[in-house]
N, C-alpha and C. Protein backbone atom coordinates (compact mmCIF):
# COMPACT_ATOMS: atom_id res chain seq x y z
N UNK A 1 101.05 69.98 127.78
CA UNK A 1 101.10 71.39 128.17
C UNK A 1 100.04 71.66 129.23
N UNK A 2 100.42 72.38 130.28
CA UNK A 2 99.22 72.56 130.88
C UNK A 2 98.30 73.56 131.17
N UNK A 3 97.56 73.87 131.54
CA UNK A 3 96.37 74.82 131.81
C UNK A 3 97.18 76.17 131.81
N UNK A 4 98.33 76.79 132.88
CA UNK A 4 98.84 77.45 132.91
C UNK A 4 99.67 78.10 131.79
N UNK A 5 100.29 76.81 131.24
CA UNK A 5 101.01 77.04 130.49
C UNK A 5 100.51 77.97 129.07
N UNK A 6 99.07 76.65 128.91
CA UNK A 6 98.30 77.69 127.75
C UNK A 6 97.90 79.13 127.93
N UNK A 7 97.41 78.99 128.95
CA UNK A 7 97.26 80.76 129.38
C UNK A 7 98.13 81.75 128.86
N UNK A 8 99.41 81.07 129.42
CA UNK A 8 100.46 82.40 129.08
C UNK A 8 100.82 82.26 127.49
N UNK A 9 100.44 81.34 126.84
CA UNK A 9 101.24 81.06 125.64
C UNK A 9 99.61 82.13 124.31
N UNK A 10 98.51 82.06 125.25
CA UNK A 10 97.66 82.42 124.57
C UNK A 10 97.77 83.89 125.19
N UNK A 11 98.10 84.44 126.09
CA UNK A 11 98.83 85.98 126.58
C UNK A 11 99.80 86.25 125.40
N UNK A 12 101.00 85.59 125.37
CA UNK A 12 101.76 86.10 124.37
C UNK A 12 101.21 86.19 122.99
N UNK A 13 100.66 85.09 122.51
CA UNK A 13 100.20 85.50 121.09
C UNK A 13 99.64 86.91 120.93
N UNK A 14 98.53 87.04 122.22
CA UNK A 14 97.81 88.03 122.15
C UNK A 14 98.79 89.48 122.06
N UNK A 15 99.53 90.01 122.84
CA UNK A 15 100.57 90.49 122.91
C UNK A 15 101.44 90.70 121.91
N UNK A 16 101.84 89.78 121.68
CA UNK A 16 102.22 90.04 120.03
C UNK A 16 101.58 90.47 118.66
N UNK A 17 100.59 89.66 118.54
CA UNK A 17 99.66 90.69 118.08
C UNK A 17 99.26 92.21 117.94
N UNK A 18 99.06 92.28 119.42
CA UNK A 18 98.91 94.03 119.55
C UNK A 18 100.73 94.73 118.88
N UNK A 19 101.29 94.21 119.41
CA UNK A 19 102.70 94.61 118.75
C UNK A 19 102.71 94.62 117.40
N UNK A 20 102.38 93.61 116.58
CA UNK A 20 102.10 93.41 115.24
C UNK A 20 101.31 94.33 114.36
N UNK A 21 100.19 94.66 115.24
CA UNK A 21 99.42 95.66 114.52
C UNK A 21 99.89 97.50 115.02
N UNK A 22 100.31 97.30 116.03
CA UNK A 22 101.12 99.00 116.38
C UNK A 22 102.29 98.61 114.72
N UNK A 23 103.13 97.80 114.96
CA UNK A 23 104.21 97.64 113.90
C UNK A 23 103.68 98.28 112.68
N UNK A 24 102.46 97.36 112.22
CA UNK A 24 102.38 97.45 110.79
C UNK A 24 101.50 98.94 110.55
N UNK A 25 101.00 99.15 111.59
CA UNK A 25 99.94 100.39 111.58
C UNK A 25 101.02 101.90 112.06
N UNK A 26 102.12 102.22 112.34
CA UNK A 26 103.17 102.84 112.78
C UNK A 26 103.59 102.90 110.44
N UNK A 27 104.03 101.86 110.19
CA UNK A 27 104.30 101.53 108.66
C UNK A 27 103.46 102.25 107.64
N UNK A 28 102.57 101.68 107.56
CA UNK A 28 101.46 101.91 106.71
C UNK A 28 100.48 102.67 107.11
N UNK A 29 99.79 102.96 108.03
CA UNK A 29 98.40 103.70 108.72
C UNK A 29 97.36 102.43 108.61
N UNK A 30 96.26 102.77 109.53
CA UNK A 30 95.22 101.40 109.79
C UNK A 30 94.90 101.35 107.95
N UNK A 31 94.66 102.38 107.22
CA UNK A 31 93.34 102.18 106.16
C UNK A 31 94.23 100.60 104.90
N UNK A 32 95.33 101.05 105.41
CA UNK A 32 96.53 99.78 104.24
C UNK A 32 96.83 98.85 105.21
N UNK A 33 96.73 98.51 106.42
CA UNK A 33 97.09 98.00 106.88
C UNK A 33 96.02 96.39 106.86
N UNK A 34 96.72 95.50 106.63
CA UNK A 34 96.19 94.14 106.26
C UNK A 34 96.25 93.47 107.42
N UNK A 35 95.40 91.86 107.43
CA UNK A 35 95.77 90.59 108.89
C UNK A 35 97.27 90.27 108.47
N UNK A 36 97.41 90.62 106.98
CA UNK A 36 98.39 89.32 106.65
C UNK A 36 99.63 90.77 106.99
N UNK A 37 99.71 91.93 106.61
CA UNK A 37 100.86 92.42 107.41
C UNK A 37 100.77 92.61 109.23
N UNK A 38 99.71 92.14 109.91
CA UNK A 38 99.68 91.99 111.44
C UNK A 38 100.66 90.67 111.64
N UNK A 39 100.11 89.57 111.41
CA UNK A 39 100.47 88.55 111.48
C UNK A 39 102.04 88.16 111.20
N UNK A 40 101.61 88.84 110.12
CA UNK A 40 103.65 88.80 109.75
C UNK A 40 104.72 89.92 110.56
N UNK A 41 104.13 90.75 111.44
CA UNK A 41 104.90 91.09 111.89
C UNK A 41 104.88 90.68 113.61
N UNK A 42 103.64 89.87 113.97
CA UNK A 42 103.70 89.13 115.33
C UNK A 42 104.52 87.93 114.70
N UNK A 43 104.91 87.31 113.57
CA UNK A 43 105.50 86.38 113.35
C UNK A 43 104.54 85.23 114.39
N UNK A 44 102.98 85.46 113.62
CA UNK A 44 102.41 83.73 114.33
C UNK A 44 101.39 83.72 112.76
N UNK A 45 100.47 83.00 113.32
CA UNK A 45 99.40 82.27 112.13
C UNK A 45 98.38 83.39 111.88
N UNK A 46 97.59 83.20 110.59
CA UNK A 46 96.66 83.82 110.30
C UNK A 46 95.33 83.09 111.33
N UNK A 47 95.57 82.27 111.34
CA UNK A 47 94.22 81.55 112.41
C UNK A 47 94.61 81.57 113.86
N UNK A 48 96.24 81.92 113.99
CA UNK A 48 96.41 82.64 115.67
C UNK A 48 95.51 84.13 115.74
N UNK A 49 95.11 84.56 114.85
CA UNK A 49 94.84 86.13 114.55
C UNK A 49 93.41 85.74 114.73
N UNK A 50 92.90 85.12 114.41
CA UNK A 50 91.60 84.94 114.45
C UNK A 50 91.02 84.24 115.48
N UNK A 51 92.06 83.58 116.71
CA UNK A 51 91.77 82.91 118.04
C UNK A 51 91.30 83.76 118.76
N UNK A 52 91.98 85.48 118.40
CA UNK A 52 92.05 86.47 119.46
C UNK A 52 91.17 87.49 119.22
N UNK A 53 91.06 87.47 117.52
CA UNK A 53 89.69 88.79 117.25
C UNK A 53 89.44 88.36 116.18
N UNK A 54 88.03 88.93 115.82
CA UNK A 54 87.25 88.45 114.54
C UNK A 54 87.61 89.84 113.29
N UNK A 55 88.30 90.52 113.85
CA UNK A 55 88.34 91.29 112.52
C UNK A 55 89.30 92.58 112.72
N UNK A 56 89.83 93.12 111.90
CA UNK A 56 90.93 94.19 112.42
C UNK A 56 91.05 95.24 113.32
N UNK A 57 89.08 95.22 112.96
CA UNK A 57 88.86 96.54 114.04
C UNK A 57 89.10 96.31 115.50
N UNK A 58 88.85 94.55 115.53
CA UNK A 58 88.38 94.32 117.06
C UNK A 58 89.88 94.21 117.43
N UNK A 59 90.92 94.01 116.77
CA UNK A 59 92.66 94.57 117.23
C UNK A 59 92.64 95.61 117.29
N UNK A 60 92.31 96.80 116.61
CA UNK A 60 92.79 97.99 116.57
C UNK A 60 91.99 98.69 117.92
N UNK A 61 90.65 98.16 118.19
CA UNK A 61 89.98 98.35 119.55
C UNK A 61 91.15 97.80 121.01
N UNK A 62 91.71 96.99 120.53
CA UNK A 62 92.25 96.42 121.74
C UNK A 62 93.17 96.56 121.98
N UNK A 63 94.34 97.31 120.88
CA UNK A 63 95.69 98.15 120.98
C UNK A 63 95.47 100.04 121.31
N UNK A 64 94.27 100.03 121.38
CA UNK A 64 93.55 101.44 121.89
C UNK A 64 93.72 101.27 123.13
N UNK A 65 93.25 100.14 123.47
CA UNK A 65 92.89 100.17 124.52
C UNK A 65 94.28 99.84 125.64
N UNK A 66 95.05 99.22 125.17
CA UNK A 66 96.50 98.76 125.73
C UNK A 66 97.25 99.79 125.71
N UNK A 67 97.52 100.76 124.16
CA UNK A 67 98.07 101.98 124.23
C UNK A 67 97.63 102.87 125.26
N UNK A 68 96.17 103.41 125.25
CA UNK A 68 95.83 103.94 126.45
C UNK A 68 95.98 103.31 127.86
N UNK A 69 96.13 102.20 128.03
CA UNK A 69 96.25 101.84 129.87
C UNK A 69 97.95 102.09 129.81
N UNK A 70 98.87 101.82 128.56
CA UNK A 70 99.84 102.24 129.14
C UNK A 70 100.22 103.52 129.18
N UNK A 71 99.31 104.85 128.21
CA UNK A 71 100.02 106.02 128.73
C UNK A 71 99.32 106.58 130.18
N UNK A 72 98.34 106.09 130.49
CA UNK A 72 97.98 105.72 132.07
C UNK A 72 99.13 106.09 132.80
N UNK A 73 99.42 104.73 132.76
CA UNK A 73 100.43 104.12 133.69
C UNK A 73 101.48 104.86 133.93
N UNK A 74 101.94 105.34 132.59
CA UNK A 74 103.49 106.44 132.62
C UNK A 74 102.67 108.06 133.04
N UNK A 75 101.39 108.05 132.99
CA UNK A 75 100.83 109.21 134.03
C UNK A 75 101.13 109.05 135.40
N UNK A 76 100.54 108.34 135.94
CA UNK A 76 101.15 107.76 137.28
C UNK A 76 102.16 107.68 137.95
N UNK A 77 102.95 106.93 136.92
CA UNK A 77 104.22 106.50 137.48
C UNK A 77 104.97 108.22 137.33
N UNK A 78 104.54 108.82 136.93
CA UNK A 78 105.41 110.66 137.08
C UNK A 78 105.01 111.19 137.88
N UNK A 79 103.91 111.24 138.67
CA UNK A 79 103.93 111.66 139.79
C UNK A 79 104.19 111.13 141.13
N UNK A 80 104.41 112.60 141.59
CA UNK A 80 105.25 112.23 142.87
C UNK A 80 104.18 112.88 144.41
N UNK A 81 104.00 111.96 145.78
CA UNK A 81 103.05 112.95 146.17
C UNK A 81 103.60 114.03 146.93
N UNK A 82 105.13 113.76 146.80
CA UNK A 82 105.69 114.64 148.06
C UNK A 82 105.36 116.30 147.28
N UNK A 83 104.94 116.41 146.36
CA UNK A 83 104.65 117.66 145.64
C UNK A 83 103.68 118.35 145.53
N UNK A 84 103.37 119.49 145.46
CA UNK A 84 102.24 120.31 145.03
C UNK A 84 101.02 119.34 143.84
N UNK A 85 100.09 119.06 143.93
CA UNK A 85 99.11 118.74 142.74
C UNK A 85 99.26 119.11 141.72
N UNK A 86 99.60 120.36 141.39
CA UNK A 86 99.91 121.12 140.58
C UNK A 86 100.69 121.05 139.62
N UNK A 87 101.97 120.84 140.26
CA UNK A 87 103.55 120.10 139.98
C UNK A 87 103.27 118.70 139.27
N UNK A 88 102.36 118.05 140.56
CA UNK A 88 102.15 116.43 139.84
C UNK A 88 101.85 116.37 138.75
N UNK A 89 100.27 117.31 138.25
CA UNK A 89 100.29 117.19 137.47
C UNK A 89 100.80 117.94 135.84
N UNK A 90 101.62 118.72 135.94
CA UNK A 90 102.71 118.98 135.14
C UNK A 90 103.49 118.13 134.81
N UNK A 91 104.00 117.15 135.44
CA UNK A 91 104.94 116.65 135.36
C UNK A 91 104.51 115.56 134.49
N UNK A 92 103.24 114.78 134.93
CA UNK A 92 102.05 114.11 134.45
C UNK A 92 101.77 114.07 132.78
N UNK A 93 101.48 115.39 132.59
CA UNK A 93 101.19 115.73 131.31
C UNK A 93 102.71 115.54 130.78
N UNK A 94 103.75 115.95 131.34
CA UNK A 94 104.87 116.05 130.03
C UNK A 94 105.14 114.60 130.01
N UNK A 95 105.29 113.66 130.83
CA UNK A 95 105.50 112.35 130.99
C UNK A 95 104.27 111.91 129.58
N UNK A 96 103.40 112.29 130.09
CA UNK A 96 101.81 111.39 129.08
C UNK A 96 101.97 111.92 127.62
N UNK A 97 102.39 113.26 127.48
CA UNK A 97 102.16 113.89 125.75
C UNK A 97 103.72 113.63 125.49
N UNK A 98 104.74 112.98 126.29
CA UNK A 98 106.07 112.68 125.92
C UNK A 98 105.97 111.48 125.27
N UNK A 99 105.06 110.54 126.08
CA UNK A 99 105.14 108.84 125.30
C UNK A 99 104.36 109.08 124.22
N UNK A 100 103.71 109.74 123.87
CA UNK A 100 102.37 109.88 122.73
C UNK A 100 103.52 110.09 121.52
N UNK A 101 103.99 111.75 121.77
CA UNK A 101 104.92 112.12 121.11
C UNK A 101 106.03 110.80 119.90
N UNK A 102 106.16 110.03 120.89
CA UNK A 102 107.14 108.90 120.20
C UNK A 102 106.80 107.94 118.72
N UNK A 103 105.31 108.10 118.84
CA UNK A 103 104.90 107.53 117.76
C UNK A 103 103.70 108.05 117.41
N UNK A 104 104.19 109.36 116.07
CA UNK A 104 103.30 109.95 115.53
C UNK A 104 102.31 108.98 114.28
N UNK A 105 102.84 107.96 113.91
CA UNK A 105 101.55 107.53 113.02
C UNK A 105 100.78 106.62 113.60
N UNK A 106 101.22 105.77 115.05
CA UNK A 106 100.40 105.63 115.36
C UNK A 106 99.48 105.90 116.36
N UNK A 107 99.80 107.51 117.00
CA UNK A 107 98.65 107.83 117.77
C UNK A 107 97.77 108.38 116.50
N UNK A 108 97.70 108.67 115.48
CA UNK A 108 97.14 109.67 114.04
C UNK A 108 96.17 108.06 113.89
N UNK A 109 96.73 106.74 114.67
CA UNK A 109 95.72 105.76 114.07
C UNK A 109 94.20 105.81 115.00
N UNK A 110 95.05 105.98 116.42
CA UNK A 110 94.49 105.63 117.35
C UNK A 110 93.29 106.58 117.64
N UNK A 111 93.70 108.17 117.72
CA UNK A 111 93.53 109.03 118.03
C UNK A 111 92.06 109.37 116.90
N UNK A 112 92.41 108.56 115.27
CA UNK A 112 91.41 109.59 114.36
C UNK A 112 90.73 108.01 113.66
N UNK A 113 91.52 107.19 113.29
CA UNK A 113 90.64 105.84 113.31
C UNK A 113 89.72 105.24 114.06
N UNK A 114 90.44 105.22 115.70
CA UNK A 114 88.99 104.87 116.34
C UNK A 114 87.55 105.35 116.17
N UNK A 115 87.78 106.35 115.91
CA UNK A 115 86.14 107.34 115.69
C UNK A 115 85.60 106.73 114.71
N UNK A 116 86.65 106.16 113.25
CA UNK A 116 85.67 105.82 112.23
C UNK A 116 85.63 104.11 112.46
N UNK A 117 85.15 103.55 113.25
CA UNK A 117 84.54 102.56 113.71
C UNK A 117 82.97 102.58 114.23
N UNK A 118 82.72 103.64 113.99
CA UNK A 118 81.30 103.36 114.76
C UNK A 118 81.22 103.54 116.20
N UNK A 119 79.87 103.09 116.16
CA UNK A 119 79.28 103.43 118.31
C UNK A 119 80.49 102.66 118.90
N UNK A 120 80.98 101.32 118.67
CA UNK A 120 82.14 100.49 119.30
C UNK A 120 83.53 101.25 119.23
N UNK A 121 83.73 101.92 118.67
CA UNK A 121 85.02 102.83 118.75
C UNK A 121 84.41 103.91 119.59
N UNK A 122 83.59 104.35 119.61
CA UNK A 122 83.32 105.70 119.90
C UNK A 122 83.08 105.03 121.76
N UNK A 123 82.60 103.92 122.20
CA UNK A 123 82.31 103.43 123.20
C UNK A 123 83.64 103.41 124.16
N UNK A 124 84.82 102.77 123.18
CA UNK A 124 86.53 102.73 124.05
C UNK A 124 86.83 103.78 124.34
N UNK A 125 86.60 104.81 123.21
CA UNK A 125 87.43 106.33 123.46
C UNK A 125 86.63 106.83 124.82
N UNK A 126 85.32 106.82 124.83
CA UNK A 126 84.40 107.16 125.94
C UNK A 126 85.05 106.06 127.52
N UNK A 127 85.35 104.85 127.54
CA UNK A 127 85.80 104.11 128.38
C UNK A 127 87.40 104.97 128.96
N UNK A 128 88.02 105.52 127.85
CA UNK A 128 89.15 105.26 127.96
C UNK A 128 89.25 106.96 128.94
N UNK A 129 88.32 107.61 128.07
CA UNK A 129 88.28 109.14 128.77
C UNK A 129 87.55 108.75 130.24
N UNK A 130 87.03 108.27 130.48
CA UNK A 130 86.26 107.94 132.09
C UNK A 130 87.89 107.69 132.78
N UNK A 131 88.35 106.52 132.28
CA UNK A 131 89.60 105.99 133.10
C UNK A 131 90.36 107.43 133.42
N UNK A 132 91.42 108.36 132.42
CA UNK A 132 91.37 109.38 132.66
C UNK A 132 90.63 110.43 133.25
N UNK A 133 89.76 110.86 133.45
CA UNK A 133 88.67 111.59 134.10
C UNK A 133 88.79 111.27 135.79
N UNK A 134 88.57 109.88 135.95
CA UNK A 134 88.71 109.35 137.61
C UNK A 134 90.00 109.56 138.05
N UNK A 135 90.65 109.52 137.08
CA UNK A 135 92.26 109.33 137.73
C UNK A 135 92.48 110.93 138.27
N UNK A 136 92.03 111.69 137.08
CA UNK A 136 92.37 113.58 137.48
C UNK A 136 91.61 113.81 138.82
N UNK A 137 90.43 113.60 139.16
CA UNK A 137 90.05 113.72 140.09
C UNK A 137 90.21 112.98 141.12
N UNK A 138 90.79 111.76 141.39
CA UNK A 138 91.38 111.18 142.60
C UNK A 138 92.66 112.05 143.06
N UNK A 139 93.97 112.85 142.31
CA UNK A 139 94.79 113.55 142.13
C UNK A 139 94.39 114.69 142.77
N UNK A 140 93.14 115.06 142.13
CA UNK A 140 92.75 116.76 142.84
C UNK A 140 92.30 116.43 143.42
N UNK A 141 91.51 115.92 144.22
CA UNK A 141 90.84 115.57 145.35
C UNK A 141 90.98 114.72 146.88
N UNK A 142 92.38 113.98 145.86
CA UNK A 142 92.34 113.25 147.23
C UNK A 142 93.44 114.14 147.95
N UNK A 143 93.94 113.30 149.37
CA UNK A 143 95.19 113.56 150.26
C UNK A 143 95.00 115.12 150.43
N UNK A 144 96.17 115.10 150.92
CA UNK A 144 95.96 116.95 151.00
C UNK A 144 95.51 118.15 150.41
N UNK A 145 95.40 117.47 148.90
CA UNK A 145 95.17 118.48 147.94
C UNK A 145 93.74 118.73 148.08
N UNK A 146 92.63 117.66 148.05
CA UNK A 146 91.39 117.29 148.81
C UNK A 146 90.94 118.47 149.89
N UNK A 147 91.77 118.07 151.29
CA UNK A 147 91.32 118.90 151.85
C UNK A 147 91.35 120.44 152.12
N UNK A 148 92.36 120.99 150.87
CA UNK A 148 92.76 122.55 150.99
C UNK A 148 91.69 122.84 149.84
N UNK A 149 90.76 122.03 149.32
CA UNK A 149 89.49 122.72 148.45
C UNK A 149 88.18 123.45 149.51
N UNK A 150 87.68 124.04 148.47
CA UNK A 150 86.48 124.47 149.09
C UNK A 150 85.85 123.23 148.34
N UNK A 151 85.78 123.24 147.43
CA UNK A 151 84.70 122.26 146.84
C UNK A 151 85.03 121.43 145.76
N UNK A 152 84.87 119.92 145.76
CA UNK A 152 85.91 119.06 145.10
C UNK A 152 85.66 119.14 144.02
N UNK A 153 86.61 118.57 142.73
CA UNK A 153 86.21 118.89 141.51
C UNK A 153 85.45 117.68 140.89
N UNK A 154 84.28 117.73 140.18
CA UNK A 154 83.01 117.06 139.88
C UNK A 154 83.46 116.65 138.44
N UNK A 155 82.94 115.12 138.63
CA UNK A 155 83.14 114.47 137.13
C UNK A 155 82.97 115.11 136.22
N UNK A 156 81.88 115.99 136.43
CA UNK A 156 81.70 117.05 134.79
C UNK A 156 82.82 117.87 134.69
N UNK A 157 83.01 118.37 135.33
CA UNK A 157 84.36 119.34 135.12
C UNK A 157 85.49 118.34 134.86
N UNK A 158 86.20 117.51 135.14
CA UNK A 158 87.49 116.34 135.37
C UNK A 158 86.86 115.99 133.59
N UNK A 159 85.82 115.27 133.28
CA UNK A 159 85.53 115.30 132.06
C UNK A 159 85.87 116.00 130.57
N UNK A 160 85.24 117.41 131.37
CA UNK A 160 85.33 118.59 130.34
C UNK A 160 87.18 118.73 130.27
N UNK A 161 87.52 118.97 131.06
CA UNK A 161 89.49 119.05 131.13
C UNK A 161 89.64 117.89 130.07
N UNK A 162 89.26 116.45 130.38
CA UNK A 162 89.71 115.61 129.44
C UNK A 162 89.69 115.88 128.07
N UNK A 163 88.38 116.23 127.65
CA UNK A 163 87.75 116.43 126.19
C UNK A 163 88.88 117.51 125.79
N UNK A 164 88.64 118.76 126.87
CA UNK A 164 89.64 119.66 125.91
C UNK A 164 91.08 119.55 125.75
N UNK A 165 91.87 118.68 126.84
CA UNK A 165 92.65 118.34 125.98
C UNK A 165 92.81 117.22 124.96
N UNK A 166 92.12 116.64 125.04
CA UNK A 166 92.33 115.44 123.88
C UNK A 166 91.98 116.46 122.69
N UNK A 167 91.29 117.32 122.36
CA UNK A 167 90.90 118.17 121.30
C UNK A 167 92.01 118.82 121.17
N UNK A 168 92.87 119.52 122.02
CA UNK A 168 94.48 119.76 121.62
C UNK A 168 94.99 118.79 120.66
N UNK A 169 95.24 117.77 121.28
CA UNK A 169 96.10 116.89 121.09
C UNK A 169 95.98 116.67 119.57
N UNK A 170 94.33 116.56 119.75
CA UNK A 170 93.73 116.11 118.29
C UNK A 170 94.45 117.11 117.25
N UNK A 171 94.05 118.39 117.21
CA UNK A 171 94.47 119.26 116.10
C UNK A 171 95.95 118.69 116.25
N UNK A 172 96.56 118.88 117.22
CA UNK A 172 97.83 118.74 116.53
C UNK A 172 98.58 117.48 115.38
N UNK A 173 98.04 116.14 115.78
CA UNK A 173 97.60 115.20 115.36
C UNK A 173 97.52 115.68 113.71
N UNK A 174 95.95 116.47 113.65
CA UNK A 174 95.78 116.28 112.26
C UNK A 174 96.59 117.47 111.58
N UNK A 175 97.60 117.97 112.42
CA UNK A 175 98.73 119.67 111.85
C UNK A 175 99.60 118.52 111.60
N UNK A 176 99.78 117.05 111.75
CA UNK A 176 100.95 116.36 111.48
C UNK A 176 102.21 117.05 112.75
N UNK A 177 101.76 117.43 113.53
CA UNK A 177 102.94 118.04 114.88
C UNK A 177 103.14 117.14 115.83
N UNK A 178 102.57 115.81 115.61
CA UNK A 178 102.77 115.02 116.80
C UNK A 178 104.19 114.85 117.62
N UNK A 179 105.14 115.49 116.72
CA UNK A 179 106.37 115.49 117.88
C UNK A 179 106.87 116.67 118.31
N UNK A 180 105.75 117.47 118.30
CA UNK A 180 105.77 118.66 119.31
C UNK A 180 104.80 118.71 120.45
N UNK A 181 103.99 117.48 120.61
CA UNK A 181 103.12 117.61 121.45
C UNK A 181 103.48 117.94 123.28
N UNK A 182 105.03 118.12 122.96
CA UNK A 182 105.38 118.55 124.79
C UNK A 182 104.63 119.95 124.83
N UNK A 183 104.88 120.70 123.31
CA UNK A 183 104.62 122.24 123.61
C UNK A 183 103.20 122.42 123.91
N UNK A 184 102.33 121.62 123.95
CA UNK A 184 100.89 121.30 124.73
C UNK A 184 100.71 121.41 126.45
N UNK A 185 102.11 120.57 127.11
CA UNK A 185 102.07 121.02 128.66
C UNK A 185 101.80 122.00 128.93
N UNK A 186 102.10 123.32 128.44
CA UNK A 186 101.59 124.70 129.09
C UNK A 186 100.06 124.86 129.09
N UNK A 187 99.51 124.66 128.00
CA UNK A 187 98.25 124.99 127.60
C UNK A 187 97.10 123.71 128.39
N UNK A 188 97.87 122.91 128.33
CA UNK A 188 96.83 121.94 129.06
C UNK A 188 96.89 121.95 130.64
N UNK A 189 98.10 122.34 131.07
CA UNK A 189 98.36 123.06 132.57
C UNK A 189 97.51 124.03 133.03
N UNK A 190 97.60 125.02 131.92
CA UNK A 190 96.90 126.45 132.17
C UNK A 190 95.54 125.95 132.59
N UNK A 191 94.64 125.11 131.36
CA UNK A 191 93.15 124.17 131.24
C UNK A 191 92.87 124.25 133.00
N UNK A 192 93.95 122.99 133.22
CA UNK A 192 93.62 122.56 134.48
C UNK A 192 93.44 122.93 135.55
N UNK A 193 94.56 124.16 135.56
CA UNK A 193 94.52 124.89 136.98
C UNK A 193 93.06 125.96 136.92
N UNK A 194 93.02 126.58 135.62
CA UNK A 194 91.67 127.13 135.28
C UNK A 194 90.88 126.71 135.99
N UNK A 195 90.71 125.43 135.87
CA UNK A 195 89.11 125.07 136.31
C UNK A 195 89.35 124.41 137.93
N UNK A 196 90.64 123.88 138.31
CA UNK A 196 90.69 123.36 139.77
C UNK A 196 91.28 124.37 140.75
N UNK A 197 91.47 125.73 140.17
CA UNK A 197 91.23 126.39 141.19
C UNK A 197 90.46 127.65 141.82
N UNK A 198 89.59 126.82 141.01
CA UNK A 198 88.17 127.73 141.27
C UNK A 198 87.34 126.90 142.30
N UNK A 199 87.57 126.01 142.67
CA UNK A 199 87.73 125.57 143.96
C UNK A 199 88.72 125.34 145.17
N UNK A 200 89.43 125.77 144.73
CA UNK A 200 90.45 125.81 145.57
C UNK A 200 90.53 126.41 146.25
């Protein structure tokens, strides 16, 4: 086998894995959730599980972290630039609280388990809100939207937008409403324009 080959073959395990533990954690919630129901539902070894992390948390850190780059991504990929900022990001949010929406037990893992990990959970959620945070403000700031400001919008503010909506999101989360979270676009719209066009 060669060099390459292992790479990708140690990608997929990994991959599967994270699948394995969304599976069994979607099933059960993280607190029941076992290696031996991860494993059995990546369909590999208990010592493939342990090539990739030393302990459940350090999966459940790393399907945080995968879940979040992909509702990223489906942020992104919804906007359009031929549009108002505004628009983009409307469209943004229903795209991002649409994929969330799809799997209420396990954003309820992601969303309220990570915290009870300690400074190392509390460190991703903080990583994961920066990633978000840069992205809102490259959006408001850059291209045209950029230059029709008076004054661009500042990490603290792009920040503060983040926090408060993830604190939406959150209550709804713990109201058990996670598949109403579209009815959040308005309110997290309203958030945004609040504060970005007071420079505007």
């Amino acid at each position: 086998m060669s060099a390459a080959q292992t790479g990708t073959e140690i990608n997929e395990h990994r991959q599967r894995l994270l699948e394995g533990m969304a599976h069994a954690v979607a099933a059960k919630g993280y607190a029941d959730t076992t290696i031996a129901d991860i494993v059995r539902e990546a369909s590999v070894s208990r010592r493939t599980f342990y090539e990739h992390f030393a302990t459940k948390a350090d999966c459940l850190i790393a399907l945080y972290e995968a879940s979040s780059r992909n509702a990223l991504k489906v942020l992104r990929d919804a906007l359009d630039p031929g549009h108002e900022w505004q628009t983009q990001i409307e469209r943004g949010l229903e795209a991002y609280l649409g994929c969330m929406q799809q799997s209420p037990v396990l954003m309820r893992t992601l969303f309220i388990e990570i915290l009870g990990l300690g400074g190392e959970g509390l460190a991703v959620r903080r990583r994961v809100n920066q990633d978000i945070a840069d992205f809102m403000l490259g959006v408001v700031n850059g291209g045209e939207a950029g230059r029709k400001r008076k004054a661009p919008l500042s990490p603290g503010m792009a920040m503060a937008v983040v926090g408060g909506i993830n604190e939406l999101i959150l209550e709804y989360i713990e109201q058990d409403r996670v598949v109403q979270l579209l009815d959040l676009v308005g309110p997290c719209s309203q958030l945004l324009r609040a504060v970005t066009e007071a420079g505007a």
